[in-house]
N, C-alpha and C. Protein backbone atom coordinates (compact mmCIF):
# COMPACT_ATOMS: atom_id res chain seq x y z
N UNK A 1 13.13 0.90 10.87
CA UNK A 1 12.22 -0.23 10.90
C UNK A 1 10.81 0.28 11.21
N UNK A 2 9.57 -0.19 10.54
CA UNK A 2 8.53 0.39 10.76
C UNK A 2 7.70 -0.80 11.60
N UNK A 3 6.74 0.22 12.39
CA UNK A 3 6.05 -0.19 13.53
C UNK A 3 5.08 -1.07 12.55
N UNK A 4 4.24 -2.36 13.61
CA UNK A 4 3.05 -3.08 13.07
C UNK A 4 2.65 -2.46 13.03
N UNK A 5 1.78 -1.00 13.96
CA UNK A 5 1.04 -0.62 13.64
C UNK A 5 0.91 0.52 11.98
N UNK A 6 2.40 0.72 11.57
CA UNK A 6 2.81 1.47 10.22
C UNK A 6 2.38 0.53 9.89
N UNK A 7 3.05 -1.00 9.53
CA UNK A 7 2.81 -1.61 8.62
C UNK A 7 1.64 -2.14 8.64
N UNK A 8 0.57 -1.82 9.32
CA UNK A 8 -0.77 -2.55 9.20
C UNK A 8 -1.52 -1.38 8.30
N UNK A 9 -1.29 0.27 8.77
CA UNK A 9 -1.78 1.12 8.36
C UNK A 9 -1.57 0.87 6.76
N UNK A 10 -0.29 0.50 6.22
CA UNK A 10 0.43 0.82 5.09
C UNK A 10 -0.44 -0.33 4.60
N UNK A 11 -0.30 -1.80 4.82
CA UNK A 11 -1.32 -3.02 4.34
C UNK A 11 -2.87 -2.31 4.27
N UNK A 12 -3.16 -1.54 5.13
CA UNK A 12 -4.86 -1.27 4.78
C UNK A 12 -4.78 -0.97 3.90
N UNK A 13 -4.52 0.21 3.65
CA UNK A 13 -4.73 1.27 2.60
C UNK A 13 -4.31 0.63 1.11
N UNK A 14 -3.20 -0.60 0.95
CA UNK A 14 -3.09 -1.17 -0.01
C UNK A 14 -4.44 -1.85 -0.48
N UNK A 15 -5.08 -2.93 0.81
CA UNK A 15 -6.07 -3.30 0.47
C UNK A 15 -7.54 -2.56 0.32
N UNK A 16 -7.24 -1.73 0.85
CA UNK A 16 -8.80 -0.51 0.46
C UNK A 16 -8.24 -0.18 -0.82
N UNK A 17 -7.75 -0.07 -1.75
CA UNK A 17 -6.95 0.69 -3.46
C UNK A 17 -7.51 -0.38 -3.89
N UNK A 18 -6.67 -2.06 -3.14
CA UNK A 18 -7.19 -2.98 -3.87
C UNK A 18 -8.87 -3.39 -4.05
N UNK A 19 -9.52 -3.58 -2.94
CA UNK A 19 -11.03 -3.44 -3.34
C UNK A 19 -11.47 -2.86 -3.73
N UNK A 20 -11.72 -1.63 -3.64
CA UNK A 20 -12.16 -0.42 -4.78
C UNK A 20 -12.13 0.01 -5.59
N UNK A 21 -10.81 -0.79 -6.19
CA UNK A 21 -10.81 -1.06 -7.91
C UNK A 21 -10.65 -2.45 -8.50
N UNK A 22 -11.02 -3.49 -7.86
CA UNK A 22 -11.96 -4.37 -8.04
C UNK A 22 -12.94 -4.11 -9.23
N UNK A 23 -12.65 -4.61 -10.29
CA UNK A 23 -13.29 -4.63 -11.63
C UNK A 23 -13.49 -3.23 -12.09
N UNK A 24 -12.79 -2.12 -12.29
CA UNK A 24 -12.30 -1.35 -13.03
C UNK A 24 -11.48 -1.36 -13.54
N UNK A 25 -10.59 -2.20 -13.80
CA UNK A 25 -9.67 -2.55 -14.62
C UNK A 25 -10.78 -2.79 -16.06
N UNK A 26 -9.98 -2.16 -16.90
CA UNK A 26 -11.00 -2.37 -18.08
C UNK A 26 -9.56 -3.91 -19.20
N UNK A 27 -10.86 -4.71 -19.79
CA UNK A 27 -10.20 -6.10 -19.67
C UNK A 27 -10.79 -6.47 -21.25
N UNK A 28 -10.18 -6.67 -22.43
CA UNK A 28 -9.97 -7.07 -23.61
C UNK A 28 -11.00 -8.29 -23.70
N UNK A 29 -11.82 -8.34 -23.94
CA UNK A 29 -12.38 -10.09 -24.01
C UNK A 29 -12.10 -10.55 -25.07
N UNK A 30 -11.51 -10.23 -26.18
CA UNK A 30 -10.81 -11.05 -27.23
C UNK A 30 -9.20 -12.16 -26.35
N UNK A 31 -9.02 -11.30 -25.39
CA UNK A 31 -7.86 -12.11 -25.10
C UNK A 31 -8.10 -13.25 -23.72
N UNK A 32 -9.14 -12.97 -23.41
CA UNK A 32 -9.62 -13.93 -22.72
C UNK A 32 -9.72 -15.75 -22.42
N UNK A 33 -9.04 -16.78 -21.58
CA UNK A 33 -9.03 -17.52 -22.17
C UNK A 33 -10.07 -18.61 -22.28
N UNK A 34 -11.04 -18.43 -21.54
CA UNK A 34 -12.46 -19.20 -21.41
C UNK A 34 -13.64 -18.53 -21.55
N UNK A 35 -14.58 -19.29 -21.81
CA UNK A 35 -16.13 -18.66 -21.46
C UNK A 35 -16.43 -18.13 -19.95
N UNK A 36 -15.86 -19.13 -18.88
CA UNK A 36 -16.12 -18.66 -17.40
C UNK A 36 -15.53 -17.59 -17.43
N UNK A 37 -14.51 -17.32 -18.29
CA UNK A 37 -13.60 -15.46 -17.82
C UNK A 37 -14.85 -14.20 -18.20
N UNK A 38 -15.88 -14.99 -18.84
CA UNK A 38 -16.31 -13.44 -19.60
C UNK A 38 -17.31 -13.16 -18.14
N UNK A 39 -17.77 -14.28 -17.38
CA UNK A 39 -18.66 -14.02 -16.31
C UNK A 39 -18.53 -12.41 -15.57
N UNK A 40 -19.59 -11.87 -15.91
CA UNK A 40 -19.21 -10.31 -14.91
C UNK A 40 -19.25 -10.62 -13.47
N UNK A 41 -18.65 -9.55 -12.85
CA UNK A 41 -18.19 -9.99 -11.38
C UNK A 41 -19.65 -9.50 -10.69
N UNK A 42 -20.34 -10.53 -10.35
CA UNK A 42 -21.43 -10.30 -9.61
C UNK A 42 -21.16 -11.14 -8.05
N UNK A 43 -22.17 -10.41 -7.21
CA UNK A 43 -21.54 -10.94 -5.97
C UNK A 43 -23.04 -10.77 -5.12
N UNK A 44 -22.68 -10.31 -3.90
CA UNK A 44 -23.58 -9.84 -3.02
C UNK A 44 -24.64 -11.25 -2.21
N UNK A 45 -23.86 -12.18 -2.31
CA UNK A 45 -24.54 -13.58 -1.62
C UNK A 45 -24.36 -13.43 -0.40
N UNK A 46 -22.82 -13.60 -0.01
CA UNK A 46 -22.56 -12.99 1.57
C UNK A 46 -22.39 -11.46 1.92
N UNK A 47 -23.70 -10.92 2.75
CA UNK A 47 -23.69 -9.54 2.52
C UNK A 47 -23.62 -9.65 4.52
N UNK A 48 -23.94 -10.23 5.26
CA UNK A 48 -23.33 -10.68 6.31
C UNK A 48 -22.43 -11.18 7.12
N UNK A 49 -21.65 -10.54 8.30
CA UNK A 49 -20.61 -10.74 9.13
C UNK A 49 -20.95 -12.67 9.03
N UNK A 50 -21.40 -13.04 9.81
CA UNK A 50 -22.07 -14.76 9.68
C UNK A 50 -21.89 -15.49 8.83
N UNK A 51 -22.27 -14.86 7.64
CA UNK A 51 -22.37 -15.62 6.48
C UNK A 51 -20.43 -15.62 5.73
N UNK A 52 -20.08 -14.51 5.69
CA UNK A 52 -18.68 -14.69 5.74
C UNK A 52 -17.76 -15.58 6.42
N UNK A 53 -18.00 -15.14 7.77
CA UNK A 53 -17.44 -16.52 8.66
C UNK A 53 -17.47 -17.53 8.09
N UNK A 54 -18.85 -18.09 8.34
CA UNK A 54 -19.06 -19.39 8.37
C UNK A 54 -18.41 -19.89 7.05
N UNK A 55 -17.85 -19.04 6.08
CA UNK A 55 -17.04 -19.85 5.08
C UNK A 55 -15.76 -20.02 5.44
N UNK A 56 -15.49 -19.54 6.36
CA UNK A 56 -13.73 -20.27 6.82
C UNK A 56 -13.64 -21.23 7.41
N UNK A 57 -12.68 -21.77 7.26
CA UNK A 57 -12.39 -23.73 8.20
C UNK A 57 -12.85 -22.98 9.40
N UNK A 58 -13.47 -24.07 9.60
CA UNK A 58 -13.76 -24.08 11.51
C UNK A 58 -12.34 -23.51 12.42
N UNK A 59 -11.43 -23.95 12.28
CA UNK A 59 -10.20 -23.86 12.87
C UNK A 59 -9.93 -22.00 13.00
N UNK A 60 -9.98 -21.79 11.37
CA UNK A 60 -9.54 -20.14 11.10
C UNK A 60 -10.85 -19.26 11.99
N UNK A 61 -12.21 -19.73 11.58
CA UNK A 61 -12.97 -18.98 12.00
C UNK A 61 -12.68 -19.05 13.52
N UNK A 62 -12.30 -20.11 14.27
CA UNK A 62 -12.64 -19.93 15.87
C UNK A 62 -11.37 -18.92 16.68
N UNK A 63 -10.27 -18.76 15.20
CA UNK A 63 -8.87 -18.03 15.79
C UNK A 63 -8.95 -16.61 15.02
N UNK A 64 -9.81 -16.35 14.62
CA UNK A 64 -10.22 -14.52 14.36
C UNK A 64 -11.08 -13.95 15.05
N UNK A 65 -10.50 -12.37 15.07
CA UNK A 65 -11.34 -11.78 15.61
C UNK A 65 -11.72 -10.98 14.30
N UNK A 66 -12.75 -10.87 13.93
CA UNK A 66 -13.20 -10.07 12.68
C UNK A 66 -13.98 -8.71 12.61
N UNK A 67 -14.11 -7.83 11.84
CA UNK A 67 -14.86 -6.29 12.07
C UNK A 67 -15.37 -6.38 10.42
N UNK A 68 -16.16 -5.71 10.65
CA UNK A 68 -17.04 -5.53 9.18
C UNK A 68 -16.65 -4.61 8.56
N UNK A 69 -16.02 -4.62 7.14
CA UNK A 69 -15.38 -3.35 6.35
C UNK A 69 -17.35 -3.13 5.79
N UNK A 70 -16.49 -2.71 4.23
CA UNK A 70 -17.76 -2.08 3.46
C UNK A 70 -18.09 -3.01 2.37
N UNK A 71 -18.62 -3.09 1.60
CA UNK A 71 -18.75 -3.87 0.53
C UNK A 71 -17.65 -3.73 -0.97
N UNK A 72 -17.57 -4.64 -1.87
CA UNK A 72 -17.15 -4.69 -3.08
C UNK A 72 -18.04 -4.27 -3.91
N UNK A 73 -17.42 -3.93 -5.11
CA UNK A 73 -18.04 -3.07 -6.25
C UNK A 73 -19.08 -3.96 -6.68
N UNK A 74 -19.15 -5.52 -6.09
CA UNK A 74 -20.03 -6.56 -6.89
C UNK A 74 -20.67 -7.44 -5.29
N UNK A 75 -20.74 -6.30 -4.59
CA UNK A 75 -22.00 -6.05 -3.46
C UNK A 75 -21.34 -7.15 -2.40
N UNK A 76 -20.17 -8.05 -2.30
CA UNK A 76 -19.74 -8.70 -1.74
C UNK A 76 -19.03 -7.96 -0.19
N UNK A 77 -19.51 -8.34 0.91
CA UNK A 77 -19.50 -7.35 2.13
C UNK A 77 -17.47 -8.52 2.79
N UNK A 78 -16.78 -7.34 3.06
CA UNK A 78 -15.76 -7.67 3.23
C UNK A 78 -15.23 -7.73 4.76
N UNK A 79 -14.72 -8.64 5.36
CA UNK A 79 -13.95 -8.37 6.38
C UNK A 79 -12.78 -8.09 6.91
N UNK A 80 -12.19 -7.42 8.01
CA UNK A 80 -11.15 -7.01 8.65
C UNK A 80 -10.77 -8.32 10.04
N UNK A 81 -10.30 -9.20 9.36
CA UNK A 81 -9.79 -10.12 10.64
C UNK A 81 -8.29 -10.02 11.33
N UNK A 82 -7.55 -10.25 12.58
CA UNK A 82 -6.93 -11.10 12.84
C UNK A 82 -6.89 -12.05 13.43
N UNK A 83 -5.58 -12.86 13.54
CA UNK A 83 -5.27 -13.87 14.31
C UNK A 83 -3.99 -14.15 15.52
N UNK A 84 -4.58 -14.10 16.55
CA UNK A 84 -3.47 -13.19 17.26
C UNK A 84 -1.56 -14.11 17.25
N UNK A 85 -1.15 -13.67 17.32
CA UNK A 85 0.30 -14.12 17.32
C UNK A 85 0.41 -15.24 18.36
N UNK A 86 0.15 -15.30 19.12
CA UNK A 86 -0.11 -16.18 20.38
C UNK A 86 -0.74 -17.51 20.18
N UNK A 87 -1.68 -17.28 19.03
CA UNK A 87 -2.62 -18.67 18.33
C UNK A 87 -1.74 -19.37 18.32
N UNK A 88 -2.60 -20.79 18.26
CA UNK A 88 -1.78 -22.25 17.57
C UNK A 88 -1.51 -21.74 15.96
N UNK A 89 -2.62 -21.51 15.73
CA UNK A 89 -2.19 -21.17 13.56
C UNK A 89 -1.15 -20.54 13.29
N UNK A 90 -0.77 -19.15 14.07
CA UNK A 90 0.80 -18.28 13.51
C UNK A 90 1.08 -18.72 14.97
N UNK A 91 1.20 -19.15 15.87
CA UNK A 91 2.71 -19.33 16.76
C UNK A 91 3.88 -19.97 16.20
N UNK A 92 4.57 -19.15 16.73
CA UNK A 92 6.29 -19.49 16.03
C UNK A 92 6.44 -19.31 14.55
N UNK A 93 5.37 -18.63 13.64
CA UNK A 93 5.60 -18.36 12.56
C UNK A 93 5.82 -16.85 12.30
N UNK A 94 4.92 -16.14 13.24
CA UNK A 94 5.40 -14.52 13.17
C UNK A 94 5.15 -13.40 14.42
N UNK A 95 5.96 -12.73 14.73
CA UNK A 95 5.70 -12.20 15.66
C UNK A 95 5.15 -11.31 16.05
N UNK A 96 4.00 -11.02 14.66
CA UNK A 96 3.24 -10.28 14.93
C UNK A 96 1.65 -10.90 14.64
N UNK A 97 0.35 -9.72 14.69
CA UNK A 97 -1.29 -10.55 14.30
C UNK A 97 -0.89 -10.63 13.29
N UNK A 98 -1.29 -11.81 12.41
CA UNK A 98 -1.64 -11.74 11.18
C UNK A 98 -3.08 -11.23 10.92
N UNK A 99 -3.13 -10.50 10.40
CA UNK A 99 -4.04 -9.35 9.89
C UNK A 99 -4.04 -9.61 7.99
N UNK A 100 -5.70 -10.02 7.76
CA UNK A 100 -6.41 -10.52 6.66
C UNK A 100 -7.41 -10.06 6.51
N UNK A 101 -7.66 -9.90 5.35
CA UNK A 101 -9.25 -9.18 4.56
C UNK A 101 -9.71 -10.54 3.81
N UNK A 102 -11.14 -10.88 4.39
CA UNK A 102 -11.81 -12.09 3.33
C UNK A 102 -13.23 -11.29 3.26
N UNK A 103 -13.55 -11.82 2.18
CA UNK A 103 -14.83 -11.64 1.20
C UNK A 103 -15.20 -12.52 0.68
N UNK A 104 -16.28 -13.48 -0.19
CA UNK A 104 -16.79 -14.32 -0.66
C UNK A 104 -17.43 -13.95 -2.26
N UNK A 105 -16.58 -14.91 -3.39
CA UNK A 105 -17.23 -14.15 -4.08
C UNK A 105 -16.77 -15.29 -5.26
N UNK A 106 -18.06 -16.09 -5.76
CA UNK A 106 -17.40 -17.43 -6.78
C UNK A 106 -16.96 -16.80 -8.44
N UNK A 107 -17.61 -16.37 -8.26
CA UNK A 107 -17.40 -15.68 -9.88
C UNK A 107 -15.58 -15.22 -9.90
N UNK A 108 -15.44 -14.17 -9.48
CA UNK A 108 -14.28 -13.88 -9.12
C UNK A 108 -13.13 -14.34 -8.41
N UNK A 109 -13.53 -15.69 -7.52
CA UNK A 109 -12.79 -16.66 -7.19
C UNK A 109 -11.98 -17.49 -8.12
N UNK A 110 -12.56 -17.78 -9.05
CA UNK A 110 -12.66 -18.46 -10.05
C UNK A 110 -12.04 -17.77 -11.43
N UNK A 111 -12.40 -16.18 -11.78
CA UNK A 111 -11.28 -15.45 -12.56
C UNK A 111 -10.11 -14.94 -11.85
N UNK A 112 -9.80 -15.67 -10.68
CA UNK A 112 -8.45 -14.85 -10.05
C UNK A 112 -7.59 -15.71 -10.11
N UNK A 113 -8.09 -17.05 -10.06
CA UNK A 113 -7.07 -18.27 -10.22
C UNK A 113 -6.62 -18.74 -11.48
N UNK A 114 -8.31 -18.21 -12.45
CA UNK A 114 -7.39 -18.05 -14.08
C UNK A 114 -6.21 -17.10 -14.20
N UNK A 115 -6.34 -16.09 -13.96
CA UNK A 115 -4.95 -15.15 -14.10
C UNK A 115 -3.90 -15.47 -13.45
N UNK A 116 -4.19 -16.30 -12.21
CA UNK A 116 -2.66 -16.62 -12.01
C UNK A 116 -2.48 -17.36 -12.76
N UNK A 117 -3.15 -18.62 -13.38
CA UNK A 117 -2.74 -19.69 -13.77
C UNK A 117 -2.20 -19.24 -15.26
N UNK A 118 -2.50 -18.16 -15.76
CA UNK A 118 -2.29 -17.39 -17.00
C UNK A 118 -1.07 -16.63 -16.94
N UNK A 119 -0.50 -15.68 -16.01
CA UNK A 119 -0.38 -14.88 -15.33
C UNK A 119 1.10 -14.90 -16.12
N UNK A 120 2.33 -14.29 -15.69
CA UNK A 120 3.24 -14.31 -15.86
C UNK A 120 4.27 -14.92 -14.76
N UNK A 121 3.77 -15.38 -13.77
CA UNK A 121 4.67 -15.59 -12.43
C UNK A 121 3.79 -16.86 -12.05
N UNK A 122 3.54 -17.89 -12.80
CA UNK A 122 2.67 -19.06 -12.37
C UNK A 122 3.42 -20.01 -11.21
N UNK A 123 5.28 -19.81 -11.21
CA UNK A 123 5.71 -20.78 -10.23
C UNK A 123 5.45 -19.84 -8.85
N UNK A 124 4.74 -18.52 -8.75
CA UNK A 124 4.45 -18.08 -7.40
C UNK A 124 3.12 -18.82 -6.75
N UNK A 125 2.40 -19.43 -7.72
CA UNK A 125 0.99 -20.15 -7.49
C UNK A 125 0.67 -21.30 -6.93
N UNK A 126 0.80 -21.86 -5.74
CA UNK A 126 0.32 -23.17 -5.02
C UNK A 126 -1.11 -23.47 -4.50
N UNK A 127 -1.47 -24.75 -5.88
CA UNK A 127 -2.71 -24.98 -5.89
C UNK A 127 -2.93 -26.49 -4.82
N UNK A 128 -4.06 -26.67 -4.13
CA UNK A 128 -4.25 -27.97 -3.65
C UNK A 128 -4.20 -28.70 -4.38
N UNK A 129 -4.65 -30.07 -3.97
CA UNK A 129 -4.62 -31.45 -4.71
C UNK A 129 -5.39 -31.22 -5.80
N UNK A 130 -6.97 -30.87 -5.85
CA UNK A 130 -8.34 -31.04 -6.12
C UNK A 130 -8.29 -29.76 -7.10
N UNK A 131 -7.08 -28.89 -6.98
CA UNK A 131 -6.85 -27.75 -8.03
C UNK A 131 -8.12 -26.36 -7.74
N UNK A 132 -9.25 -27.04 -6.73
CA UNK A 132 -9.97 -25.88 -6.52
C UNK A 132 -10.01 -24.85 -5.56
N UNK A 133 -8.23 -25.22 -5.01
CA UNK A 133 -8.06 -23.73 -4.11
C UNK A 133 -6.08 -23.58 -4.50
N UNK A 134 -6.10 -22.42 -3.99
CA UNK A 134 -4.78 -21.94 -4.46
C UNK A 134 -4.10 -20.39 -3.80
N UNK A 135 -3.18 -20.30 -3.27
CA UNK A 135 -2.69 -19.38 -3.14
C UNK A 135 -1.24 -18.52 -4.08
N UNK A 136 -1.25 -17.59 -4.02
CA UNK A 136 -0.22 -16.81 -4.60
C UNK A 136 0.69 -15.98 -3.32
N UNK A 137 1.64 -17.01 -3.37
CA UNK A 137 2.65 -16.10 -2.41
C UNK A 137 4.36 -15.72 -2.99
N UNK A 138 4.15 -14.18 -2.79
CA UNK A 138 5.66 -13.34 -3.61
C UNK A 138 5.76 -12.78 -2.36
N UNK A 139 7.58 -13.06 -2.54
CA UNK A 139 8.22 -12.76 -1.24
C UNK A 139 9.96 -12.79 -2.10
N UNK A 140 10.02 -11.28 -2.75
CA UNK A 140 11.07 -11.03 -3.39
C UNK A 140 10.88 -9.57 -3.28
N UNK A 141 11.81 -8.75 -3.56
CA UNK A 141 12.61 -7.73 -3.85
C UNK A 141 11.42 -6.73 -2.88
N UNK A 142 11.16 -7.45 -1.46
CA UNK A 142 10.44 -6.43 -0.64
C UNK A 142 9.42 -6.79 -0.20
N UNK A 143 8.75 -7.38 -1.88
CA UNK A 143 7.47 -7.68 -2.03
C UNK A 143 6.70 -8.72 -0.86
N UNK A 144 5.92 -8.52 -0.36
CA UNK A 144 5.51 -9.87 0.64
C UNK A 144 3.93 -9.37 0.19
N UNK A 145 3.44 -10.90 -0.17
CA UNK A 145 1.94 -10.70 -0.61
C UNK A 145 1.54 -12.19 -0.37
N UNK A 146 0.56 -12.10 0.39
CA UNK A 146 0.08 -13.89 0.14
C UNK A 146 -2.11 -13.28 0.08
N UNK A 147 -2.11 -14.29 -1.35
CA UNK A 147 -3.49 -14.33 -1.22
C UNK A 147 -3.94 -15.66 -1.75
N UNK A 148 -5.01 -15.74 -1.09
CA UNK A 148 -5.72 -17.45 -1.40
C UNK A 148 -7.21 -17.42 -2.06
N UNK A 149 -7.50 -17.76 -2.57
CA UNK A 149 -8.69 -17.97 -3.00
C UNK A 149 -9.05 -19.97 -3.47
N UNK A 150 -10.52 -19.99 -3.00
CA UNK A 150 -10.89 -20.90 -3.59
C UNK A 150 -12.25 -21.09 -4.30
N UNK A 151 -12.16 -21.51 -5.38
CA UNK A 151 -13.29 -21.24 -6.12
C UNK A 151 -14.79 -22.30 -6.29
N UNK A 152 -14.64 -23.27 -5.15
CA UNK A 152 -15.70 -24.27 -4.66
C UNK A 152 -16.46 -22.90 -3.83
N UNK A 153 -15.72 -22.45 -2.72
CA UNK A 153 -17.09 -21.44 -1.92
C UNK A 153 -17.19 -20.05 -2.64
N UNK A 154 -15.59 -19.82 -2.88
CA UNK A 154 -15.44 -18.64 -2.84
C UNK A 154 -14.89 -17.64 -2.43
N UNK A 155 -14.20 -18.22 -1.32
CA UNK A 155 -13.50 -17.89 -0.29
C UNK A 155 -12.64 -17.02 -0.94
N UNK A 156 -12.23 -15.20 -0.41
CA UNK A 156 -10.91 -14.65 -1.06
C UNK A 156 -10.45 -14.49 0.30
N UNK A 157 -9.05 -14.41 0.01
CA UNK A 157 -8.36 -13.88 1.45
C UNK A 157 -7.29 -13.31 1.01
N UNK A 158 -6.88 -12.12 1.69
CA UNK A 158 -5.23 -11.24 1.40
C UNK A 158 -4.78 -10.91 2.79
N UNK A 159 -3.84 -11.83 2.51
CA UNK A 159 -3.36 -11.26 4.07
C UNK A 159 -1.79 -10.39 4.03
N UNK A 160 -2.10 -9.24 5.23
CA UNK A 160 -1.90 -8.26 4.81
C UNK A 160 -0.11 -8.60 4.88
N UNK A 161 0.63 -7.41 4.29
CA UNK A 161 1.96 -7.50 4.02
C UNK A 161 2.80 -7.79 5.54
N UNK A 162 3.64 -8.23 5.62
CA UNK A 162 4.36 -8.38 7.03
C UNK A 162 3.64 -9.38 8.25
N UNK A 163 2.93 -9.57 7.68
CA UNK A 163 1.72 -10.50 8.52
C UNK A 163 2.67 -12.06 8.74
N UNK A 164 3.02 -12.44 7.30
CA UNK A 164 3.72 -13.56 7.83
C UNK A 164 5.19 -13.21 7.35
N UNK A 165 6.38 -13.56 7.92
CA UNK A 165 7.61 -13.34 7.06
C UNK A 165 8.25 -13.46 6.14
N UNK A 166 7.88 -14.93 5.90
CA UNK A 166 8.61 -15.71 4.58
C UNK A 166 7.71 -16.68 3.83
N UNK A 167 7.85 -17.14 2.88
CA UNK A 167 7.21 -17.77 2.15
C UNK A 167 6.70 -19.19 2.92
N UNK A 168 7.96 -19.46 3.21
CA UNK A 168 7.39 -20.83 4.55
C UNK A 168 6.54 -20.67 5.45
N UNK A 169 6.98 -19.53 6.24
CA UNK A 169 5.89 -18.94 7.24
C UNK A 169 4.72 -19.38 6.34
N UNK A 170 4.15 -18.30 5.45
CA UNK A 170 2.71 -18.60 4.87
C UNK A 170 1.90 -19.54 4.79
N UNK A 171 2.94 -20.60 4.26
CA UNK A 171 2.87 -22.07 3.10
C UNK A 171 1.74 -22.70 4.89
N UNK A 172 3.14 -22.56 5.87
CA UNK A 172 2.67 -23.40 7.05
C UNK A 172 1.07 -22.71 7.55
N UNK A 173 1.42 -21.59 7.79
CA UNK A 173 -0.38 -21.04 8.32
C UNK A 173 -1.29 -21.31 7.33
N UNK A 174 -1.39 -21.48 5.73
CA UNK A 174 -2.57 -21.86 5.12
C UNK A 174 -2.64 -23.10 5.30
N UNK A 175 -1.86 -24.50 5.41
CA UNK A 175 -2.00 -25.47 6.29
C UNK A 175 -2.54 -25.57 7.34
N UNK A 176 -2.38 -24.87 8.67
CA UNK A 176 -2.79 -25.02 10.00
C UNK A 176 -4.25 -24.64 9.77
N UNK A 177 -4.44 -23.56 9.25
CA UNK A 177 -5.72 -22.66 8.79
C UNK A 177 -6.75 -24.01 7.92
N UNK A 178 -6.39 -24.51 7.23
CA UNK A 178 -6.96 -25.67 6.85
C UNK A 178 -7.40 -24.79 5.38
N UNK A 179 -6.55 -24.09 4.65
CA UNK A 179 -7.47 -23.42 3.36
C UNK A 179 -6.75 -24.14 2.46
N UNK A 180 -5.28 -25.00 2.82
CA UNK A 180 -4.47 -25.24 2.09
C UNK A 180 -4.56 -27.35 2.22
N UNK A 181 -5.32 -27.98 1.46
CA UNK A 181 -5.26 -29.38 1.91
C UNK A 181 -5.26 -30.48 1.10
C-alpha cells in the first residue's frame, strides 16, 4: 500500500507532465467540431495567487491552503492547494488532504468540456444544470481522476489521484465545494 505522501508525489508529477504539455498536443482542425475549438489557448489573465483564489466559491477558497506553482504554456499561473481532511468539504469522505491544482483559463475551459462532450467516455461527464460547468470523474480499472472545469470563469481544477476514493466521494465534495450546482 503506498504512503499519501507516495501518492501525492506520484499525483504531482502526473500533473506537472500534465501542464507542460498543455497544448502540444498537435490537433487536426479539419476534425474539429466548432469555431470556438479553433480558439488558440491564450491565457495569462490570472497571473496572481489572489486573482486565482478569488475564482473559487467562497466556501473552497476559505478551506485551502494554496502555494504558487509556475505558469502554463498560455501564461496562466497555477496553483498547489489542499483541503485538509478534517474540513467540513472532505470530512467523512476521505481520509486523507485532498490535494488539487487550479488555474484559470476561459479559452481552454471551454475546449476541455468540448472534448469531453465529444470524447469517447461522455457517461464519465457530469455537467450542472446551466451546462456551464462540468466535471469528469473515472474511477475504474485503478484509474481515479476527477477534474472540473467551468467555462463562465474559467475555473480548471484536477484533483489529485487518491484524494477522494470513489466516485461518490467526489460527486459529494464538488457539491459541498459549491463548483457543482
Amino acid at each position: 500500500m503506498k504512503t499519501p505522501r507516495v501518492r501525492y508525489l506520484i499525483a504531482f508529477a502526473a500533473a506537472m507532465f500534465l501542464l507542460t504539455s498543455c497544448g502540444t498536443t498537435p490537433v487536426d482542425e479539419n476534425s474539429l467540431p466548432t469555431a470556438a475549438s479553433h480558439a488558440p489557448l491564450t491565457g495569462g489573465t490570472h497571473t496572481t495567487m489572489d486573482a486565482v483564489i478569488a475564482t473559487l466559491p467562497p466556501v473552497l477558497a476559505q478551506s485551502s491552503i494554496c502555494s504558487q506553482g509556475s505558469n502554463t504554456e498560455a501564461g496562466d499561473l497555477y496553483l498547489f492547494c489542499t483541503v485538509s481532511s478534517a474540513s467540513p468539504l472532505s470530512q467523512s469522505l476521505s481520509d486523507n488532504n485532498v490535494v488539487y491544482l487550479v488555474w484559470v483559463n476561459k479559452a481552454e475551459a471551454v475546449r476541455i468540456l468540448q472534448d469531453w462532450r465529444g470524447g469517447d467516455r461522455p457517461e464519465l461527464v457530469t455537467e450542472n444544470t446551466t451546462h456551464t460547468a462540468a466535471a469528469r470523474l473515472e474511477y475504474r480499472d485503478a484509474v481515479n481522476s476527477v477534474h472540473y472545469v467551468n467555462t463562465i470563469t474559467g475555473l480548471t481544477i484536477d484533483i489529485s489521484a487518491g484524494s477522494l476514493p470513489t466516485a461518490e466521494a467526489a460527486t459529494t465534495f464538488l457539491h459541498r465545494a459549491d463548483l457543482m450546482n
